[in-house]
Protein backbone atom coordinates (compact mmCIF):
# COMPACT_ATOMS: atom_id res chain seq x y z
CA UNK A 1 0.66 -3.71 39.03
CA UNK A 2 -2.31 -1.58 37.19
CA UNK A 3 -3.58 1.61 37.64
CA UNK A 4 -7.45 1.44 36.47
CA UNK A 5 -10.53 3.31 36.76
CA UNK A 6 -13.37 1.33 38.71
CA UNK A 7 -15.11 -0.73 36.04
CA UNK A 8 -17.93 -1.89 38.29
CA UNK A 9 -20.96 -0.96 39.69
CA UNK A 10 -20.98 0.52 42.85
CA UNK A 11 -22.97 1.79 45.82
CA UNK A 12 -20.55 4.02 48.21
CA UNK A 13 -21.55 4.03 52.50
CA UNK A 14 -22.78 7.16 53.31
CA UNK A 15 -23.36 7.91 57.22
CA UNK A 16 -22.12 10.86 59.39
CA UNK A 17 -19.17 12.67 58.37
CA UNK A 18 -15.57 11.46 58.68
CA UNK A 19 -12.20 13.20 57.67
CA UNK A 20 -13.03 11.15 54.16
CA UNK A 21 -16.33 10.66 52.95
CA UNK A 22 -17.01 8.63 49.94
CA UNK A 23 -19.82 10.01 47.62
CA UNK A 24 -21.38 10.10 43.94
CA UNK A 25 -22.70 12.76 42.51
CA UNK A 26 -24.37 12.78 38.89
CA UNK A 27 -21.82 10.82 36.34
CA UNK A 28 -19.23 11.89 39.32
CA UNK A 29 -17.37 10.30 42.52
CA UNK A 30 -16.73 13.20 44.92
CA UNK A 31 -14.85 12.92 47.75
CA UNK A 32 -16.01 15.40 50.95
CA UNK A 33 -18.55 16.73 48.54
CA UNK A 34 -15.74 17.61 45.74
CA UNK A 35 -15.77 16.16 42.19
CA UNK A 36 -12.42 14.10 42.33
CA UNK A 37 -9.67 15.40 40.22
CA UNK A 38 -10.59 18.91 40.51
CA UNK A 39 -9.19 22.14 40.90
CA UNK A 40 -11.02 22.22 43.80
CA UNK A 41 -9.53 18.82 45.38
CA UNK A 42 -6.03 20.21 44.29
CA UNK A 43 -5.68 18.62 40.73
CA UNK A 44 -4.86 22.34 39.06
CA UNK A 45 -3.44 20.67 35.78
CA UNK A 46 -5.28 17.70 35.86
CA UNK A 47 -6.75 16.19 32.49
CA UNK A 48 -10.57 17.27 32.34
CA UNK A 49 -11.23 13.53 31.49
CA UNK A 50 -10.19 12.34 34.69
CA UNK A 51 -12.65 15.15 36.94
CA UNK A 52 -15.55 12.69 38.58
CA UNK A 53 -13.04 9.14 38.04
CA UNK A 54 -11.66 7.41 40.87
CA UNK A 55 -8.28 6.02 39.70
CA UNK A 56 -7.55 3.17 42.45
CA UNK A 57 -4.50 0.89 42.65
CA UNK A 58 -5.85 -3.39 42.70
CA UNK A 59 -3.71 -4.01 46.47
CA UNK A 60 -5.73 -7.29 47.15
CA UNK A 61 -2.85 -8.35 49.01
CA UNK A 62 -2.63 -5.74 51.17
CA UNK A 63 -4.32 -8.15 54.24
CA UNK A 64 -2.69 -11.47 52.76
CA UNK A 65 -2.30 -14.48 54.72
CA UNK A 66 -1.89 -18.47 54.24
CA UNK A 67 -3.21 -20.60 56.27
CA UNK A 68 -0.68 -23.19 54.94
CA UNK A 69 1.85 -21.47 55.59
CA UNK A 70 4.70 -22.75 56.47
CA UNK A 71 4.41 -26.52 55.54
CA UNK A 72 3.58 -24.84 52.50
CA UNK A 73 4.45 -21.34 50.63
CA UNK A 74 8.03 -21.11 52.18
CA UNK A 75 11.42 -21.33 50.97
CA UNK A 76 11.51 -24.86 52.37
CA UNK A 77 8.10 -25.99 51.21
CA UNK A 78 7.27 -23.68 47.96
CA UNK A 79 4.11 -23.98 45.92
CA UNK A 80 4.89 -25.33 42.41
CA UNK A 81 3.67 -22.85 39.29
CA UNK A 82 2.92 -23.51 35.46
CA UNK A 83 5.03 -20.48 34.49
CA UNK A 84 7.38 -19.22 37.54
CA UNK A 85 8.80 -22.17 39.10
CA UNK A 86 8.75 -22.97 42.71
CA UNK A 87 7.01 -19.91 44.50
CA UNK A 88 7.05 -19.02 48.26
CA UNK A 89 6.63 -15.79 50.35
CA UNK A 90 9.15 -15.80 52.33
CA UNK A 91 11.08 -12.40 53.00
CA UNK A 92 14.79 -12.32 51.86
CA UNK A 93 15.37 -11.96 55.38
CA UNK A 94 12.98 -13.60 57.33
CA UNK A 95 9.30 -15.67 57.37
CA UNK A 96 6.75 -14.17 55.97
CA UNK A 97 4.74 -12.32 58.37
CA UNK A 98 1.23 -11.13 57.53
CA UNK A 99 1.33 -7.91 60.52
CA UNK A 100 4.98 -7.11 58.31
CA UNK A 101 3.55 -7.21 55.01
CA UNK A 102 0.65 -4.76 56.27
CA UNK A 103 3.03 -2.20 57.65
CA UNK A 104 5.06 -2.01 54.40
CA UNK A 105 2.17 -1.75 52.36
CA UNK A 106 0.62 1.37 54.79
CA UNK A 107 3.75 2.62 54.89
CA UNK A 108 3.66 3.11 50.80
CA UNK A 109 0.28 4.81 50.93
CA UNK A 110 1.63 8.62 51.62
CA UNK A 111 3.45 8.20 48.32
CA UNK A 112 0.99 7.14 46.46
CA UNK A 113 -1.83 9.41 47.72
CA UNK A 114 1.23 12.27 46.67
CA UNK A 115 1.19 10.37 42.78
CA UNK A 116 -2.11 11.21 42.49
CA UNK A 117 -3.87 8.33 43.73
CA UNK A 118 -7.40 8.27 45.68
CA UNK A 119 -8.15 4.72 46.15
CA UNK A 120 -7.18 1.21 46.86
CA UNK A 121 -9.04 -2.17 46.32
CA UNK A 122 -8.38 -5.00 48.84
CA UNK A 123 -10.32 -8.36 48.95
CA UNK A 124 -11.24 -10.46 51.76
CA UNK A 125 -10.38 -13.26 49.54
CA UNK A 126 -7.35 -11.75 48.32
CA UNK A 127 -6.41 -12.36 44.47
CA UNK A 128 -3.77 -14.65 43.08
CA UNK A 129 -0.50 -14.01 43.93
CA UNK A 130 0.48 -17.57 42.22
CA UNK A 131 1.10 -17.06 38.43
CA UNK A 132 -0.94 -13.92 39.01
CA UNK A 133 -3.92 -16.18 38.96
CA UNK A 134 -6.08 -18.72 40.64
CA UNK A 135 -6.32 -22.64 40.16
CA UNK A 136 -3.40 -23.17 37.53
CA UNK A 137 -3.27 -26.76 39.11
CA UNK A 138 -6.72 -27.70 40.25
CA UNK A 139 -9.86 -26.14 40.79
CA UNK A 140 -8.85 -23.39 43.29
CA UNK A 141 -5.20 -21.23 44.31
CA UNK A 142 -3.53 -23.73 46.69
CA UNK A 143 -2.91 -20.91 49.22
CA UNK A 144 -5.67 -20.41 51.89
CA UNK A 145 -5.85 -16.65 51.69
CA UNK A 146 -9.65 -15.92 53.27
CA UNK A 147 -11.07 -13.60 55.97
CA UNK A 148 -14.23 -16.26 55.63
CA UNK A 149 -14.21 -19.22 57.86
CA UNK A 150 -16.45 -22.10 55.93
CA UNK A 151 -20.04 -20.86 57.64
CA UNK A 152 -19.76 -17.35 56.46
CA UNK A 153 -18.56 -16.20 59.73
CA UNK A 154 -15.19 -13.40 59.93
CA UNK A 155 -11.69 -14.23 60.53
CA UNK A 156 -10.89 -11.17 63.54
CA UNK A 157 -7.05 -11.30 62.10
CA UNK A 158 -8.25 -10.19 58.31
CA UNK A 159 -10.64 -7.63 59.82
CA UNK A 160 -8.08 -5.91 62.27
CA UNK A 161 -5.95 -5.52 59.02
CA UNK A 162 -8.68 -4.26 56.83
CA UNK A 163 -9.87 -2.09 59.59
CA UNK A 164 -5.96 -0.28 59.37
CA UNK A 165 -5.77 -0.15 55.95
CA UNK A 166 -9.42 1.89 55.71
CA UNK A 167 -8.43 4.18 58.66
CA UNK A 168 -5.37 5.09 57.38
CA UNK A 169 -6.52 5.70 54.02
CA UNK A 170 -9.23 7.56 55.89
CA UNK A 171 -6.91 9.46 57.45
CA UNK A 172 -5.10 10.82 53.82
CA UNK A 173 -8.41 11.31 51.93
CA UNK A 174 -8.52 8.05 50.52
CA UNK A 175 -11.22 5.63 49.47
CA UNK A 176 -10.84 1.94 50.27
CA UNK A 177 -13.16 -0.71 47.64
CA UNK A 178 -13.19 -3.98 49.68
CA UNK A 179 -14.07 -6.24 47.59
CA UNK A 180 -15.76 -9.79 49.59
CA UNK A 181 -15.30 -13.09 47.30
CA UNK A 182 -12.72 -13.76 44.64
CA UNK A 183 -13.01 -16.90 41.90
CA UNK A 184 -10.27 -18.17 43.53
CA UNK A 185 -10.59 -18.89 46.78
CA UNK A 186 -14.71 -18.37 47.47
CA UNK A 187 -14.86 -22.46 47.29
CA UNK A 188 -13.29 -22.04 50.89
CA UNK A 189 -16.90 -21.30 51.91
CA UNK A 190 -19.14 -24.56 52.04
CA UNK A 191 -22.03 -24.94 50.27
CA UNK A 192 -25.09 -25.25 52.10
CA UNK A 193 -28.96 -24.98 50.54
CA UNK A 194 -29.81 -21.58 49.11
CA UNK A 195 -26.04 -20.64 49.41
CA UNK A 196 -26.74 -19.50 53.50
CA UNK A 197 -23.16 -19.33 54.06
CA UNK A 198 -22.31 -16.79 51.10
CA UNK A 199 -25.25 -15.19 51.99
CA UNK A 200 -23.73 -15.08 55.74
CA UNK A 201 -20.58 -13.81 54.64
CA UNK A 202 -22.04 -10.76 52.93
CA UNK A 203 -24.31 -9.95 55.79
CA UNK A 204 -21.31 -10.53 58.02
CA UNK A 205 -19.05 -8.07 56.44
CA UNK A 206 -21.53 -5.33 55.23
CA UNK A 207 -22.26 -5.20 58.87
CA UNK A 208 -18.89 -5.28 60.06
CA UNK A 209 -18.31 -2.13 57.75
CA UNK A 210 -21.09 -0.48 58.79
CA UNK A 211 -19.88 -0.68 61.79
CA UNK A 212 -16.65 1.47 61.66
CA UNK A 213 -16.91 5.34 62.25
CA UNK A 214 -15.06 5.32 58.28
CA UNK A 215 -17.10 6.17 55.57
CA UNK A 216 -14.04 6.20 52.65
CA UNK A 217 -15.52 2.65 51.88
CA UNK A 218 -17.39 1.03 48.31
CA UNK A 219 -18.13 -2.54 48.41
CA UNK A 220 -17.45 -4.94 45.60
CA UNK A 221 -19.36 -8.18 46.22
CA UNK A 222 -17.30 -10.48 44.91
CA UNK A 223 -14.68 -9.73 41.83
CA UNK A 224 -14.76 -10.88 38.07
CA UNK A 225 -18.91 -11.99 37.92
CA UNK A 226 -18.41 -12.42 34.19
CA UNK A 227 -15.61 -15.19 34.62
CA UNK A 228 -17.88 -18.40 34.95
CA UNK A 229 -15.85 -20.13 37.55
CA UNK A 230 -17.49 -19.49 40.70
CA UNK A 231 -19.05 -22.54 42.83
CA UNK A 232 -21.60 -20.72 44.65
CA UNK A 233 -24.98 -20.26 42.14
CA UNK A 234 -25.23 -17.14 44.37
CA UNK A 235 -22.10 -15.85 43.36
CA UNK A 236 -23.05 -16.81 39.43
CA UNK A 237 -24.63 -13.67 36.78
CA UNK A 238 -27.62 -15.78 36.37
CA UNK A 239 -28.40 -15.05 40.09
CA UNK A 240 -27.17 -11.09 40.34
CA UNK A 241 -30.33 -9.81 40.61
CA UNK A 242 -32.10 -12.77 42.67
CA UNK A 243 -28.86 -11.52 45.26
CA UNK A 244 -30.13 -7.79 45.07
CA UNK A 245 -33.67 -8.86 45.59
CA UNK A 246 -32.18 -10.86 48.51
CA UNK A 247 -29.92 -8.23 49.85
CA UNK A 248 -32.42 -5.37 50.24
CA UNK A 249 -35.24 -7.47 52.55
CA UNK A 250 -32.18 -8.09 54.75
CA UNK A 251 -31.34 -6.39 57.79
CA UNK A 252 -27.95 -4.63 55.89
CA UNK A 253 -30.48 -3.28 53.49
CA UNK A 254 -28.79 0.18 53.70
CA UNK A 255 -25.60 -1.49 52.96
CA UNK A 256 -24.00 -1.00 49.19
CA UNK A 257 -24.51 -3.94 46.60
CA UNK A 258 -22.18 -4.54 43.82
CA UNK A 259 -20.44 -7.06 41.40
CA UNK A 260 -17.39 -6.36 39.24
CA UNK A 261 -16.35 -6.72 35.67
CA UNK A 262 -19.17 -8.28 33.13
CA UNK A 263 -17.64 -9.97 29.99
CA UNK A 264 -20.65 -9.51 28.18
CA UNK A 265 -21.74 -6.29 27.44
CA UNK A 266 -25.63 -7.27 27.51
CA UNK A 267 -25.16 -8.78 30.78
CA UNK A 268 -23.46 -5.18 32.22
CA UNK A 269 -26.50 -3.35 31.08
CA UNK A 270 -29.40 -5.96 32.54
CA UNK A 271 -27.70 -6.10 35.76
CA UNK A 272 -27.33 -1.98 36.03
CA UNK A 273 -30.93 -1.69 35.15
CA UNK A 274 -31.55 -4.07 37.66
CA UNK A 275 -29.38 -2.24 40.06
CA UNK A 276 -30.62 1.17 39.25
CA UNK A 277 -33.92 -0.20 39.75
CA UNK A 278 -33.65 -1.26 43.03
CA UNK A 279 -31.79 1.82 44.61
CA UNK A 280 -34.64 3.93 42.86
CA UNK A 281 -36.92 2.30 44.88
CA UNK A 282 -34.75 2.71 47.88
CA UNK A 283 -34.22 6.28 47.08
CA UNK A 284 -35.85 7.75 50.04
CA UNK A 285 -33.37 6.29 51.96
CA UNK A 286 -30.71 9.21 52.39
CA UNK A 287 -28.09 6.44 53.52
CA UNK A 288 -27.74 4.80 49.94
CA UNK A 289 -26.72 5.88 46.41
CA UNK A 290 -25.23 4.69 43.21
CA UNK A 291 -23.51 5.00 39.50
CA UNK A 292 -21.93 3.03 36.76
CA UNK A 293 -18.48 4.74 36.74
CA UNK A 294 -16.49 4.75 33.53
CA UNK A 295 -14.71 2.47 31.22
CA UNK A 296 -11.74 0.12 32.20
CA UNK A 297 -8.94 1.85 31.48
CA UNK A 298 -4.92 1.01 32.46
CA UNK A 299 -1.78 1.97 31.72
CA UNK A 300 2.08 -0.04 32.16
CA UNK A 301 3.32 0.17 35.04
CA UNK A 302 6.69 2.15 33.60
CA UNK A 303 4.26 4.80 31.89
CA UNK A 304 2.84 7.67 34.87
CA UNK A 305 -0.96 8.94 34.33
CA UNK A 306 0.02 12.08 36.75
CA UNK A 307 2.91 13.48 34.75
CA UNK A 308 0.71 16.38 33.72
CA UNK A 309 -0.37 16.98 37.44
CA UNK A 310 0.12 19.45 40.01
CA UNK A 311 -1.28 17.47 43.25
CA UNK A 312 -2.19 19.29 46.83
């Protein structure tokens, strides 16, 4: 597992005030109005380089499921892997249960929040817990691991477990980044003429968000734009800002906009212009705002970031 800064562009929910609110300020995430990493937020001995970053552990599994499972992904009926042999997600003591794998996973969070962490990513697609990747064998992951039925519309099983894992965080001052599509499963939405199902599913689960009294929350659209895999030409960095243009005529217009992780350098800077753009033109609305956080940055998992911290 990595520990990395938020490489993306993002656009945090801001609505009435919760235990946790989400915000940006300048070059600077704050959360509840505080710079994160501060003296002020509790970080007395924290590195200066980390005030205003929001360090957030990649837990796209957090809300896993597979719809093939069990005629296929269990010990009886394992997936077969390039590089780890048969693979299935059973527990050494049991099936796999999704509602389980949930509880152990919110169950961690206290600890990590005490580490030093502020913030988790989840997908609604998930990310590839096969080889650590998606389509080693064919086009996309075998496992069905999607909150998105084919027509865009919500799965209520994924959103009951995203809802839990954003009001807990909410609840120990952390922020969630739920990120919509991933390369490897967003084929599991049909294509239809002028991608109206993708376009569906965002409008589906920016509204669903928007919804919820939390307001720890940053969207990622969809994760790894840069990658060149995706079916969906909306979903593609030739139509980024055709998808902003899109988004803010919609009625989620209020609602955050984002895609992750440009290969190309060029690319990254046309599609923040084209972001920054946008939201400047939006900026009388007091419900939206935005940044470019920092660089990319990890570590191994056996080496800890906090050793020089004193956390609240």
């Amino acid at each position: 597992m990595l520990i990395r800064l938020v490489p993306i562009l993002f656009v945090a929910i801001t609505a009435w005030p919760q235990q946790t609110r989400i915000g940006i300020h300048g070059s600077h995430f704050t959360i509840n109005g505080q710079s994160t990493y501060t003296p002020a937020q509790g970080f007395a001995a924290a590195d200066p380089n980390l005030y205003g970053t929001l360090l957030n552990v990649r837990a796209v599994q957090a809300i896993f499921d597979d719809s093939n499972y069990p005629s296929q992904g269990s010990r009886q009926n394992p997936y077969p892997t390039n590089v780890m042999g048969p693979v299935w997600f059973d527990y050494p003591d049991g099936k796999f249960d999704p509602e389980r794998n949930l509880n152990e996973f919110l169950a961690a969070l206290p600890d990590w929040r005490r580490c030093g962490i502020l913030a988790i990513t989840i997908n609604l697609q998930g990310g590839g817990p096969v080889d650590g990747n998606y389509g080693e064998l064919g086009p996309m992951q075998p496992q069905v691991n999607t909150a998105f039925e084919k027509d865009g519309t919500l799965k209520p099983a994924y959103l009951e477990r995203a809802r839990r894992v954003i009001a807990e965080a909410d609840r120990l001052g952390m922020v969630v980044i739920v990120g919509l599509y991933y390369q490897g499963e967003n084929a599991r939405v049909d294509e239809a003429p002028d991608d109206a199902n993708v376009r569906r599913g965002i409008v589906n689960a920016v509204r669903w968000l928007k919804s919820l009294p939390n307001r720890n929350v940053m969207i990622e659209v969809q994760n790894e734009l840069g990658v060149g895999v995706y079916r969906h030409p909306l979903l593609t960095v030739a139509s980024a800002q055709t998808r902003l243009n899109w988004h803010k005529r919609k009625p989620a217009a209020s609602s955050p906009s984002a895609s992750v992780w440009f290969k190309e350098r060029e690319t990254n800077e046309l599609l923040a212009n084209a972001i920054f753009s946008f939201f400047t033109r939006m900026a009388e609305h007091p419900k939206v705002s935005m940044k470019t956080s920092r660089p990319y940055v990890a570590w191994p998992v056996t080496t800890n970031p906090f050793s020089s911290m004193k956390t609240e």
